[in-house]
N, C-alpha and C. Protein backbone atom coordinates (compact mmCIF):
# COMPACT_ATOMS: atom_id res chain seq x y z
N UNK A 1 -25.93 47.99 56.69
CA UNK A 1 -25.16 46.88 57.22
C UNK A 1 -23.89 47.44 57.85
N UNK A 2 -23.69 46.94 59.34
CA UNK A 2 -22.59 47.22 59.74
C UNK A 2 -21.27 46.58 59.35
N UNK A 3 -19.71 46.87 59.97
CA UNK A 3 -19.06 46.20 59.68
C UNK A 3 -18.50 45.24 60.83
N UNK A 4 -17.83 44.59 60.80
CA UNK A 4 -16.97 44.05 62.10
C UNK A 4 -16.75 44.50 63.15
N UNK A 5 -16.09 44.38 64.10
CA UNK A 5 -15.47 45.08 65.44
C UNK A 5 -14.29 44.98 65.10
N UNK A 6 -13.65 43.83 64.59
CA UNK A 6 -12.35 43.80 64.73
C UNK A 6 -12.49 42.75 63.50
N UNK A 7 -10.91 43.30 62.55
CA UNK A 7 -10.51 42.81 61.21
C UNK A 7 -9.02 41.95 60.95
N UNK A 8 -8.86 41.19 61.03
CA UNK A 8 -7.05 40.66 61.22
C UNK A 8 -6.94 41.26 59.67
N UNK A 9 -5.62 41.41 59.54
CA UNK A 9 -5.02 41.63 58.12
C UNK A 9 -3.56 41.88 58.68
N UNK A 10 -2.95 40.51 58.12
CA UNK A 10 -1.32 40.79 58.90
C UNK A 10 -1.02 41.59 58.16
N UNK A 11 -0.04 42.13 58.95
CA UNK A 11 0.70 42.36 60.66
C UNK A 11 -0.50 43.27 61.46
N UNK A 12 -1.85 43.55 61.01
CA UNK A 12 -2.77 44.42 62.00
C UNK A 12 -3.75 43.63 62.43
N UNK A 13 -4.14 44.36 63.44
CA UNK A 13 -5.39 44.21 63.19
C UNK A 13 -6.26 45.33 63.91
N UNK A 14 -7.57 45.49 62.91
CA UNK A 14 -8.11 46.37 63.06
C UNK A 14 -8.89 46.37 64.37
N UNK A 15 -9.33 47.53 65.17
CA UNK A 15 -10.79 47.33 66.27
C UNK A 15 -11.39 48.30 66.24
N UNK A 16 -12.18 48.74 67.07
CA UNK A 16 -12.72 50.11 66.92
C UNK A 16 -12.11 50.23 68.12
N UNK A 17 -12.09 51.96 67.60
CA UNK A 17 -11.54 52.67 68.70
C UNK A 17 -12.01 52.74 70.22
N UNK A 18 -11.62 53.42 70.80
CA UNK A 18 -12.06 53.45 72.55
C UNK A 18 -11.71 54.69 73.58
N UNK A 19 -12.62 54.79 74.21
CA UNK A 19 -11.86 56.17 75.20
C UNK A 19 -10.74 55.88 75.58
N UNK A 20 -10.04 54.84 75.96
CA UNK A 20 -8.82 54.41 76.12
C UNK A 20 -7.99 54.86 75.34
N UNK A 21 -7.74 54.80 73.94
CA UNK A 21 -7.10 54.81 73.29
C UNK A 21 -6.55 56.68 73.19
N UNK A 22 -7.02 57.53 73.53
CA UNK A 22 -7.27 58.87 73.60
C UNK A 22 -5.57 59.60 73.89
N UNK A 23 -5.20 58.88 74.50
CA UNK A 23 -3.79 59.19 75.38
C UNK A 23 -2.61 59.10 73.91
N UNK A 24 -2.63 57.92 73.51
CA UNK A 24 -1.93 57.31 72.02
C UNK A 24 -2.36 57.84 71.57
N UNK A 25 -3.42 58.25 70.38
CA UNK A 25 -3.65 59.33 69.64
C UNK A 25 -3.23 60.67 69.78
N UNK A 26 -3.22 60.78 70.85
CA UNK A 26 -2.59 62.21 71.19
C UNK A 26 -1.16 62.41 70.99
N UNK A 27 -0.70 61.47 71.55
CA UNK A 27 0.73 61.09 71.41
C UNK A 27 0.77 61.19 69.89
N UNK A 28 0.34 60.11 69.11
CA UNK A 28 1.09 59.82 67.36
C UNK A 28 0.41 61.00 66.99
N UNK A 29 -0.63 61.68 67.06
CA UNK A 29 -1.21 63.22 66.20
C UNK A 29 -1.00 64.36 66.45
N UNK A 30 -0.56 64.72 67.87
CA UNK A 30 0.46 65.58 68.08
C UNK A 30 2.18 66.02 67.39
N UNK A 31 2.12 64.56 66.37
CA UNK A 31 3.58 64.54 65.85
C UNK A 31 3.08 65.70 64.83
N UNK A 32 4.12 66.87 64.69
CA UNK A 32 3.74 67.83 63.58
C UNK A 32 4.16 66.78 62.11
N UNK A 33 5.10 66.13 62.13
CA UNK A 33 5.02 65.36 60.60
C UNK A 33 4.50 64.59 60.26
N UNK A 34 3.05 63.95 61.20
CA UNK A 34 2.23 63.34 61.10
C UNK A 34 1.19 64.10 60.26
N UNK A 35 0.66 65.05 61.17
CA UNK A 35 -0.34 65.91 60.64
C UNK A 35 0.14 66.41 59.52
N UNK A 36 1.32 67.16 59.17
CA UNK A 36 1.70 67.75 57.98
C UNK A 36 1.60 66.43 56.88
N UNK A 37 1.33 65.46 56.59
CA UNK A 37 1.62 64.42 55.83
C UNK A 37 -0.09 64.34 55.16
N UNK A 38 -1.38 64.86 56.41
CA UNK A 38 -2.67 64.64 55.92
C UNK A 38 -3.23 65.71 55.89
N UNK A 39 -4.47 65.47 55.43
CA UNK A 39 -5.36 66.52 54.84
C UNK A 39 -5.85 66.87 56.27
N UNK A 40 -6.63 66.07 57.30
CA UNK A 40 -7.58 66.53 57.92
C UNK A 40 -7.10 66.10 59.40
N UNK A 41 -5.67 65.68 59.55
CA UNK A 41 -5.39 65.65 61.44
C UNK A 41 -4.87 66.93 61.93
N UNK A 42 -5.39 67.72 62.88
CA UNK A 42 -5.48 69.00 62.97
C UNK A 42 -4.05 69.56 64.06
N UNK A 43 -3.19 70.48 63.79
CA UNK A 43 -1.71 70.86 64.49
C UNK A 43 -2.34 72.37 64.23
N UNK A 44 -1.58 72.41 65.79
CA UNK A 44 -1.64 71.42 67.03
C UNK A 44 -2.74 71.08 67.56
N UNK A 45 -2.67 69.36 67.89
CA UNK A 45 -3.31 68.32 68.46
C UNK A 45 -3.63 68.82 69.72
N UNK A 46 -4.21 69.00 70.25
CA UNK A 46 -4.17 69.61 72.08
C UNK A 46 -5.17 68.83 72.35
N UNK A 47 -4.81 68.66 74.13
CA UNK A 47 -5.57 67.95 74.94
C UNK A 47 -7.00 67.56 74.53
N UNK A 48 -7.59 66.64 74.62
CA UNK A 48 -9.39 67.08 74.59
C UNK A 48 -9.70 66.53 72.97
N UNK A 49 -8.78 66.88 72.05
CA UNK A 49 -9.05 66.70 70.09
C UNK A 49 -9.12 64.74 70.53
N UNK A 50 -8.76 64.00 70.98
CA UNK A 50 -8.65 62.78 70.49
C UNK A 50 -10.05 61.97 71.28
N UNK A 51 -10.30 62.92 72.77
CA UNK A 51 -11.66 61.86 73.09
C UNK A 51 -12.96 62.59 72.24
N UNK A 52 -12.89 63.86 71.46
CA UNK A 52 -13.88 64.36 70.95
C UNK A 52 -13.97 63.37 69.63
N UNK A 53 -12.88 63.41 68.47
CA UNK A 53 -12.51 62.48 67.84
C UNK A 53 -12.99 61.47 67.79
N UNK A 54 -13.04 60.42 68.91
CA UNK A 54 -12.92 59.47 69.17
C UNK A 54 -14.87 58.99 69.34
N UNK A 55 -15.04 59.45 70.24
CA UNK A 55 -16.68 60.20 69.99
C UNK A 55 -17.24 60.32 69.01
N UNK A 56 -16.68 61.32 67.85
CA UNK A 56 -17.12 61.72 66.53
C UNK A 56 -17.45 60.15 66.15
N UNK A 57 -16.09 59.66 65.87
CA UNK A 57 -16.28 58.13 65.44
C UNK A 57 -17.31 57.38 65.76
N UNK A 58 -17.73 57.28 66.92
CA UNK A 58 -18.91 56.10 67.46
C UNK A 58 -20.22 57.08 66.46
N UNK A 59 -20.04 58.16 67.01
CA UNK A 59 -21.43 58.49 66.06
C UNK A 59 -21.67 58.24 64.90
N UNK A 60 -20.30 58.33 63.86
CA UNK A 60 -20.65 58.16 62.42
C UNK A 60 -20.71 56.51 62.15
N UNK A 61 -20.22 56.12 62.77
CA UNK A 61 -20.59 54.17 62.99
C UNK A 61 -21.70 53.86 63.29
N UNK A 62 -22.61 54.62 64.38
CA UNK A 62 -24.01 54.56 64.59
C UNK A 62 -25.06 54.47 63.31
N UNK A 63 -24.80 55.88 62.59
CA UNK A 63 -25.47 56.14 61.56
C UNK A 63 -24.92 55.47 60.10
N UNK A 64 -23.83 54.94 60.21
CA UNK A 64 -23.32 54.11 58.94
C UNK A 64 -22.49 55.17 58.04
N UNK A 65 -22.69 56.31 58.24
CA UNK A 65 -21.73 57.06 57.06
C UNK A 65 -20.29 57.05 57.33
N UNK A 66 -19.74 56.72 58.43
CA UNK A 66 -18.14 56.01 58.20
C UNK A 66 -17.98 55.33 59.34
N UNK A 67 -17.05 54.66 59.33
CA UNK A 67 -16.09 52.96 59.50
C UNK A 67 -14.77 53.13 59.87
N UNK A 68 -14.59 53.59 61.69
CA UNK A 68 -13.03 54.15 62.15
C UNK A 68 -12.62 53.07 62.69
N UNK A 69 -11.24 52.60 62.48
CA UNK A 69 -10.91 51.57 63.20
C UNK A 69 -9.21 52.27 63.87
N UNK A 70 -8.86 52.24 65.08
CA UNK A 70 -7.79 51.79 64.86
C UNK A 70 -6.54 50.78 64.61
N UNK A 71 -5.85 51.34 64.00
CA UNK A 71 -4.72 50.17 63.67
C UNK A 71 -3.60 49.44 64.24
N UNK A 72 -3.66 48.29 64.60
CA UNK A 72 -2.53 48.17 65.77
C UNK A 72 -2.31 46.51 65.31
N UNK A 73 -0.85 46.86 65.99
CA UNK A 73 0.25 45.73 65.89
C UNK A 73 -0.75 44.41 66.31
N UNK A 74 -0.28 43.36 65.54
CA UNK A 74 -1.07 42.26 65.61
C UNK A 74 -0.35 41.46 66.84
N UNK A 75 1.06 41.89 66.92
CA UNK A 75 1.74 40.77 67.88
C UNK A 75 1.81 41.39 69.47
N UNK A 76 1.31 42.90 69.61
CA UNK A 76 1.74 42.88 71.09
C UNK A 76 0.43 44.26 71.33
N UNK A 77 -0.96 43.83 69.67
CA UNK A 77 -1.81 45.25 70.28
C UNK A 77 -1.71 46.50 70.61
N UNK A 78 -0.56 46.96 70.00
CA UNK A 78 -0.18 49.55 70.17
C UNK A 78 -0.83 49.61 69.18
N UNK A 79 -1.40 50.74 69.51
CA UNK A 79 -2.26 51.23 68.50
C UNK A 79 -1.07 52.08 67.76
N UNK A 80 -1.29 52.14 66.21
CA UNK A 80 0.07 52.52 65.54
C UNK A 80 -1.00 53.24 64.82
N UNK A 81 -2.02 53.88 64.64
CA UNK A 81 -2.34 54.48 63.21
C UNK A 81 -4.12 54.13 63.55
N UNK A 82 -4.93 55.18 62.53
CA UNK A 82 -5.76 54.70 62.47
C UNK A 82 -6.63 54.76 60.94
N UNK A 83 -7.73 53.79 60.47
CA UNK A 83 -8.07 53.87 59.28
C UNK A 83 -9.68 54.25 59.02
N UNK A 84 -10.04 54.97 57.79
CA UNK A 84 -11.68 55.41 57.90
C UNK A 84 -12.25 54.92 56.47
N UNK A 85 -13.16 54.17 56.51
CA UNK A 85 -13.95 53.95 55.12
C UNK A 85 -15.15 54.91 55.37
N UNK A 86 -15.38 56.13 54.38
CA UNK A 86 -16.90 56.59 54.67
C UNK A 86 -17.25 56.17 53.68
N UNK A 87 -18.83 56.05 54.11
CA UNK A 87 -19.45 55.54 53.23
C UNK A 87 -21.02 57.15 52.72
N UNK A 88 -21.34 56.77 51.63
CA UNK A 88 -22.10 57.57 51.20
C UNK A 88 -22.98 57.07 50.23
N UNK A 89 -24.22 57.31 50.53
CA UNK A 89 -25.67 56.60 49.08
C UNK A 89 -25.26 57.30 48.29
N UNK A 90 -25.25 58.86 48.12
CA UNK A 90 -24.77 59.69 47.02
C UNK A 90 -24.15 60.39 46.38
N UNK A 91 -22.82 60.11 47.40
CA UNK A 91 -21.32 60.34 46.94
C UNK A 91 -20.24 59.44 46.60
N UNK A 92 -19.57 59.85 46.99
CA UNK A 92 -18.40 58.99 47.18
C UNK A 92 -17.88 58.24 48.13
N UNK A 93 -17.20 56.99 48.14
CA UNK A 93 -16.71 55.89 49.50
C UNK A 93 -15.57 57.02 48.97
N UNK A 94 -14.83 56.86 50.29
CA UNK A 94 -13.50 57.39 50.50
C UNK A 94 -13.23 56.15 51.69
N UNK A 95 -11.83 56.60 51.13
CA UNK A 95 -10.60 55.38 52.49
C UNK A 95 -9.64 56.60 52.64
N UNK A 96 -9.85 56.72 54.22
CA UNK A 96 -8.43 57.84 54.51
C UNK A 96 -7.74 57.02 55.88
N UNK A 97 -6.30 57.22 56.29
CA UNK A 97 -5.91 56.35 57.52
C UNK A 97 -4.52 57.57 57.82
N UNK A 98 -4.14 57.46 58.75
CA UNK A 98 -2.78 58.19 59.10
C UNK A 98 -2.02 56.73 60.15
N UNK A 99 -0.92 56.81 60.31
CA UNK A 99 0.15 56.19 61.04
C UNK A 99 1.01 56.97 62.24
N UNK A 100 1.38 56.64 62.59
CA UNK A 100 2.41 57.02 63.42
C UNK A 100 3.44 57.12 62.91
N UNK A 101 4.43 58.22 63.12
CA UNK A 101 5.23 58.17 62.50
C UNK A 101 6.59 57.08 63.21
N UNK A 102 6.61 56.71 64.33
CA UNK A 102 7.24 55.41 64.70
C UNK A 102 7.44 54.55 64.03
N UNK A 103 6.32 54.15 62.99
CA UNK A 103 5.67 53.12 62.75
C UNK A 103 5.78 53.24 61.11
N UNK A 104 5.78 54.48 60.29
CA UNK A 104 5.98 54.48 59.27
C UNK A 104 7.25 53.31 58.63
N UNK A 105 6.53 53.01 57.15
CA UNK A 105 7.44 51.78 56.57
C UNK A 105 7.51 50.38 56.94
N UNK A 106 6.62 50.38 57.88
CA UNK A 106 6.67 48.66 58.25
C UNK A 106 5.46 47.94 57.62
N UNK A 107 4.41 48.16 56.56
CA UNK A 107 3.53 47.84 55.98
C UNK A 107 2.11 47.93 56.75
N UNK A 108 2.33 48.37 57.57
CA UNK A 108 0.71 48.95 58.67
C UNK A 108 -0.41 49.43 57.88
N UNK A 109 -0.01 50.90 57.08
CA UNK A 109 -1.05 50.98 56.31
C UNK A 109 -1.54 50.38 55.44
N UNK A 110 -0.66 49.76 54.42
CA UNK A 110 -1.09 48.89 53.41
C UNK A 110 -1.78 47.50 53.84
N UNK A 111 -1.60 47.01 55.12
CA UNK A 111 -2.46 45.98 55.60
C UNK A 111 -3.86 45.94 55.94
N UNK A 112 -3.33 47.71 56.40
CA UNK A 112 -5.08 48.14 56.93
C UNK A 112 -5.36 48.33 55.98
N UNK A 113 -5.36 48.87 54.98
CA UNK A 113 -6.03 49.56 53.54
C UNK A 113 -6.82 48.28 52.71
N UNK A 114 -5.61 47.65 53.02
CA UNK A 114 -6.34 45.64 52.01
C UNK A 114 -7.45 45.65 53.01
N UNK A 115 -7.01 45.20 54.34
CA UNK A 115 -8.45 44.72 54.95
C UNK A 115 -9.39 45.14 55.11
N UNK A 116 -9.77 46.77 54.84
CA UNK A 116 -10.56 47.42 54.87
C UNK A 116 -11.14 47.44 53.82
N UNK A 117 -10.62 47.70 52.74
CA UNK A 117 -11.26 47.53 50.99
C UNK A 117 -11.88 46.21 51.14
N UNK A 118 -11.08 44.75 51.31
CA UNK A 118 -11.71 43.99 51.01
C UNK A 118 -13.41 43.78 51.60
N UNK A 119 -13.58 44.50 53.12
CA UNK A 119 -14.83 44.41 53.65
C UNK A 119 -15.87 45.53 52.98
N UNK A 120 -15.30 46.42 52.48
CA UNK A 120 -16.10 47.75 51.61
C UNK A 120 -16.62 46.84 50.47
N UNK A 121 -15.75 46.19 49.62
CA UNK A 121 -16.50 45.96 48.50
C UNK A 121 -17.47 44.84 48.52
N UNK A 122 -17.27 43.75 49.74
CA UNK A 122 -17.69 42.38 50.12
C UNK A 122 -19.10 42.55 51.14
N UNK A 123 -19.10 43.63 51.98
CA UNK A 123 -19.93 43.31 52.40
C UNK A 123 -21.20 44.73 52.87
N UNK A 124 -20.33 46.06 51.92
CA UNK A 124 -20.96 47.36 51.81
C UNK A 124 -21.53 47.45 50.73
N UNK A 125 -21.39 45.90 49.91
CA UNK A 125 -22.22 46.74 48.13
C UNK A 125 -21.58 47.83 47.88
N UNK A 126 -20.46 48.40 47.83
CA UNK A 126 -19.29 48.99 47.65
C UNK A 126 -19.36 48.53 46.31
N UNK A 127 -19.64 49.62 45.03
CA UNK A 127 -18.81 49.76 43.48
C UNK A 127 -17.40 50.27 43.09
N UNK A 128 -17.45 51.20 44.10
CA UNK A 128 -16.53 52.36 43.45
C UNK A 128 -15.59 52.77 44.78
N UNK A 129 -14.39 53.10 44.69
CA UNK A 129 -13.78 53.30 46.45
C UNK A 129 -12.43 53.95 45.50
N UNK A 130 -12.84 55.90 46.33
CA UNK A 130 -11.66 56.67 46.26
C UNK A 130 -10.89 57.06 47.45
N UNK A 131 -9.70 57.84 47.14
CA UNK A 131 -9.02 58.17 48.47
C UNK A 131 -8.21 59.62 47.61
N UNK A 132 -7.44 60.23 48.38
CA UNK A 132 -6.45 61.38 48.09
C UNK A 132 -5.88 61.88 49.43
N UNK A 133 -4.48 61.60 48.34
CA UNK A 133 -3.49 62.41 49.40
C UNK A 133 -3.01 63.18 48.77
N UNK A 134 -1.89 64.28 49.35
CA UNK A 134 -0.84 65.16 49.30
C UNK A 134 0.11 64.80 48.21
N UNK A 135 -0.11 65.73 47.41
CA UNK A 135 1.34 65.01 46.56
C UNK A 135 2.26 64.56 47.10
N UNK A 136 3.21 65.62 48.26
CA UNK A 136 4.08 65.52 48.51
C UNK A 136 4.25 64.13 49.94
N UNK A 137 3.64 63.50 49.48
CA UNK A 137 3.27 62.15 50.62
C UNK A 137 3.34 61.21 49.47
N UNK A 138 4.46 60.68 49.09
CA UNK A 138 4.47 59.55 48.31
C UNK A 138 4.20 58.03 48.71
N UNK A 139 4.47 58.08 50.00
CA UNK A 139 4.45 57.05 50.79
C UNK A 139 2.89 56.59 50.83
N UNK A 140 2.03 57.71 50.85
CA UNK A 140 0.10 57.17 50.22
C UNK A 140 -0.02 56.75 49.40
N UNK A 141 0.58 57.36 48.16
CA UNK A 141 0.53 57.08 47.10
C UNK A 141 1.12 55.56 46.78
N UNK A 142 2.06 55.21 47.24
CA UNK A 142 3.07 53.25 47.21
C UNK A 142 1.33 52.79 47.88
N UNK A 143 1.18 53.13 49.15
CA UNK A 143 0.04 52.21 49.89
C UNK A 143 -1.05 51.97 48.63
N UNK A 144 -1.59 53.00 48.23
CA UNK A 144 -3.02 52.86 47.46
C UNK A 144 -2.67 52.35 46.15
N UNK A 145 -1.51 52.31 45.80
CA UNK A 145 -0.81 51.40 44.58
C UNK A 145 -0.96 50.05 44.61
N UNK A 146 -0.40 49.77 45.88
CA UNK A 146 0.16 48.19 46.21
C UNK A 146 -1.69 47.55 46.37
N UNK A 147 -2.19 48.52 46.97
CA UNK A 147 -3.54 48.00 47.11
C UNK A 147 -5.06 47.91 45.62
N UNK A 148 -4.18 48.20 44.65
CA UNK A 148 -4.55 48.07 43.29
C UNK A 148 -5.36 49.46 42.80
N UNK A 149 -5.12 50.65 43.63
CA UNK A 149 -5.99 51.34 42.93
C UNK A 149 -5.13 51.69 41.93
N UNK A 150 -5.76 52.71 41.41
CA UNK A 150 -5.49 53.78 39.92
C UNK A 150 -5.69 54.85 40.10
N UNK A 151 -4.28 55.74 40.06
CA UNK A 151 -4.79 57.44 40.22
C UNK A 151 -5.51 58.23 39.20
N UNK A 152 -6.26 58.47 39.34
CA UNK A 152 -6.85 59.27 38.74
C UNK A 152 -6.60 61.05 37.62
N UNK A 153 -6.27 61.48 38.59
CA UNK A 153 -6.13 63.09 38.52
C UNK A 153 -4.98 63.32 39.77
N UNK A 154 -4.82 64.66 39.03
CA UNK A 154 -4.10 65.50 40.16
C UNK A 154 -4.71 66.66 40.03
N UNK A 155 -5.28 67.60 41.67
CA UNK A 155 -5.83 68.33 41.91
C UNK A 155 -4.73 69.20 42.38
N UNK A 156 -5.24 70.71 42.72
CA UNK A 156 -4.57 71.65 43.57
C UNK A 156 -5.99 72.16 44.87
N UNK A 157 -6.20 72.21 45.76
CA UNK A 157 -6.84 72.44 47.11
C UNK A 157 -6.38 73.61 47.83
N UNK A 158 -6.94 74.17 48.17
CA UNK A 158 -6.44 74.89 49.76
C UNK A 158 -6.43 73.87 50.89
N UNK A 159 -5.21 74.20 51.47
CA UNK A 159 -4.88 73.12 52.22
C UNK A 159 -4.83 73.61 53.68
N UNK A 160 -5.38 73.28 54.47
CA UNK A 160 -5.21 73.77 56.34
C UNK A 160 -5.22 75.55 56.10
N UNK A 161 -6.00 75.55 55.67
CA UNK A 161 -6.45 77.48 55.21
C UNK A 161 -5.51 77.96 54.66
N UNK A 162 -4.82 77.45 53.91
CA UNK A 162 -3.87 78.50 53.24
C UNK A 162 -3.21 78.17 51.33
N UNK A 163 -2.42 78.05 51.53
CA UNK A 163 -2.14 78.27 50.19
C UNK A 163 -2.90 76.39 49.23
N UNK A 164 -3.40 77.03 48.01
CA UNK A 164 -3.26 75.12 47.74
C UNK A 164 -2.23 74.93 47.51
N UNK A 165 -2.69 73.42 47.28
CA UNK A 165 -1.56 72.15 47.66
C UNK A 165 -1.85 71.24 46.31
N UNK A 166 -1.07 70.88 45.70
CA UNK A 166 -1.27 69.49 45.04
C UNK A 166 -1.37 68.29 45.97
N UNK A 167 -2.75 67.77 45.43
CA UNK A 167 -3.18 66.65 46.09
C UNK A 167 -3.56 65.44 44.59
N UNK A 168 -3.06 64.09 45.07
CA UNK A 168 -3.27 62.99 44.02
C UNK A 168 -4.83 62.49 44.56
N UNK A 169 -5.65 62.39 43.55
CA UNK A 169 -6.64 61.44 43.41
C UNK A 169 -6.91 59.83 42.85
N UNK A 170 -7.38 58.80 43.50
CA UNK A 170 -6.87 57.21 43.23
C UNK A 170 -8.86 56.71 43.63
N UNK A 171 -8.96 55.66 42.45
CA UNK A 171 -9.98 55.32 42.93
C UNK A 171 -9.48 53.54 42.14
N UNK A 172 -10.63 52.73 43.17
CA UNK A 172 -10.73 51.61 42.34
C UNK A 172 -12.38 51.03 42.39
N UNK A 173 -12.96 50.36 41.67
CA UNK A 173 -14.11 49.77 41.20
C UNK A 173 -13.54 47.95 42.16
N UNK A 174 -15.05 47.83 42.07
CA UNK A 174 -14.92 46.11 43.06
C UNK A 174 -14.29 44.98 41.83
N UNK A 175 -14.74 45.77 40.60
CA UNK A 175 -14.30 44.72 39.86
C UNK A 175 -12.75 44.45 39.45
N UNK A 176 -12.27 45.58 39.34
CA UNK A 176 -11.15 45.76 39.55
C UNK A 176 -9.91 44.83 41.07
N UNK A 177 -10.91 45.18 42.04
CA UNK A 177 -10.18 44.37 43.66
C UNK A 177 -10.18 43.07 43.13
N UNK A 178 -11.57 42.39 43.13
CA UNK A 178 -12.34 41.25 42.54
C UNK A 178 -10.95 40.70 41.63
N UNK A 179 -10.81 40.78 40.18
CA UNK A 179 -9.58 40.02 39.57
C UNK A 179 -8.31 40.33 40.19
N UNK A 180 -7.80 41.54 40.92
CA UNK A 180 -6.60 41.12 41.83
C UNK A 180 -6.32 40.23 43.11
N UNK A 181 -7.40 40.22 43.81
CA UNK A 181 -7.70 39.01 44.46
C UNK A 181 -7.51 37.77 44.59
N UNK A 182 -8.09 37.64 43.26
CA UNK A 182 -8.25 36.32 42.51
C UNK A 182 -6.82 35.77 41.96
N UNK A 183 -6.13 36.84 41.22
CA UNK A 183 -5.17 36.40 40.55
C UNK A 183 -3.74 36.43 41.41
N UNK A 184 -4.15 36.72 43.19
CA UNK A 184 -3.00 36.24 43.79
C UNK A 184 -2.51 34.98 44.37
């Protein structure tokens, strides 16, 4: 089962991405304190990384193993960020998203993160939904809070080939979303 095209969750709303969009991505992932903030946006960003990217995406939407949207302002449509649910029969769901750093602190991610969970567990048969960031990215850590998960563990990784990194692990169960939901 697929998901939507497009998800409201104020102040966003989600769409799928577009060759269009290629120019802005480049722009917000080219920011080195963007990339330094995630595991997997690659510095330096150079020409060519965001329509390949972007590409990548339609394919893994084709085949169902992940769910790219980008994230953008609900009142005037910039793409500010973008968000990924993969999905897996015999692993793990993961939720990963990056922002712009423009854009950091205005609740973007945490809007996308709700509206995205809520369609993972509602309409993916979604049990179980993890994510991990960077220790030193607290600001993931508030998002996947506010959005009811529970950290798990703390890992150490090799991080962008080099030294590890402490990275936080957060997962939540549907049943878990399910009574916060409810009880707002």
């Amino acid at each position: 089962m697929s998901l939507p095209e497009r998800i409201a969750s104020r102040p966003v709303i989600l769409r799928a991405l577009r060759p269009a969009d290629a120019p802005r991505v480049l722009e917000l992932c080219g920011d080195w304190e963007v990339a330094r903030m995630t595991a997997l946006v690659p510095h330096p960003y150079l020409p060519g990384m965001a329509e390949s990217w972007i590409a990548a995406t339609e394919a893994e939407q084709a085949t169902g193993t992940a769910f790219t949207y980008a994230i953008t302002r609900g009142d005037d449509g910039l793409l500010v960020g973008a968000i990924t649910l993969a999905t897996s029969a015999d692993g793990p769901n993961a939720l990963g998203y990056w922002v712009g750093r423009p854009h950091w602190g205005n609740g973007y991610a945490t809007a996308a993160a709700r509206g995205l969970i809520a369609l993972a567990f509602a309409q993916r048969g979604i049990d179980k939904l993890g994510a991990i960031h960077l220790a030193r990215n607290p600001a993931s850590g508030r998002v996947l809070a506010k959005c009811g998960m529970t950290e798990v563990r703390r890992e150490s990784r090799p991080h962008r080939g080099g030294s590890p990194e402490a990275f936080r692990v957060w997962s939540m169960r549907r049943e878990a979303w399910t009574n916060m939901t409810h009880a707002s």
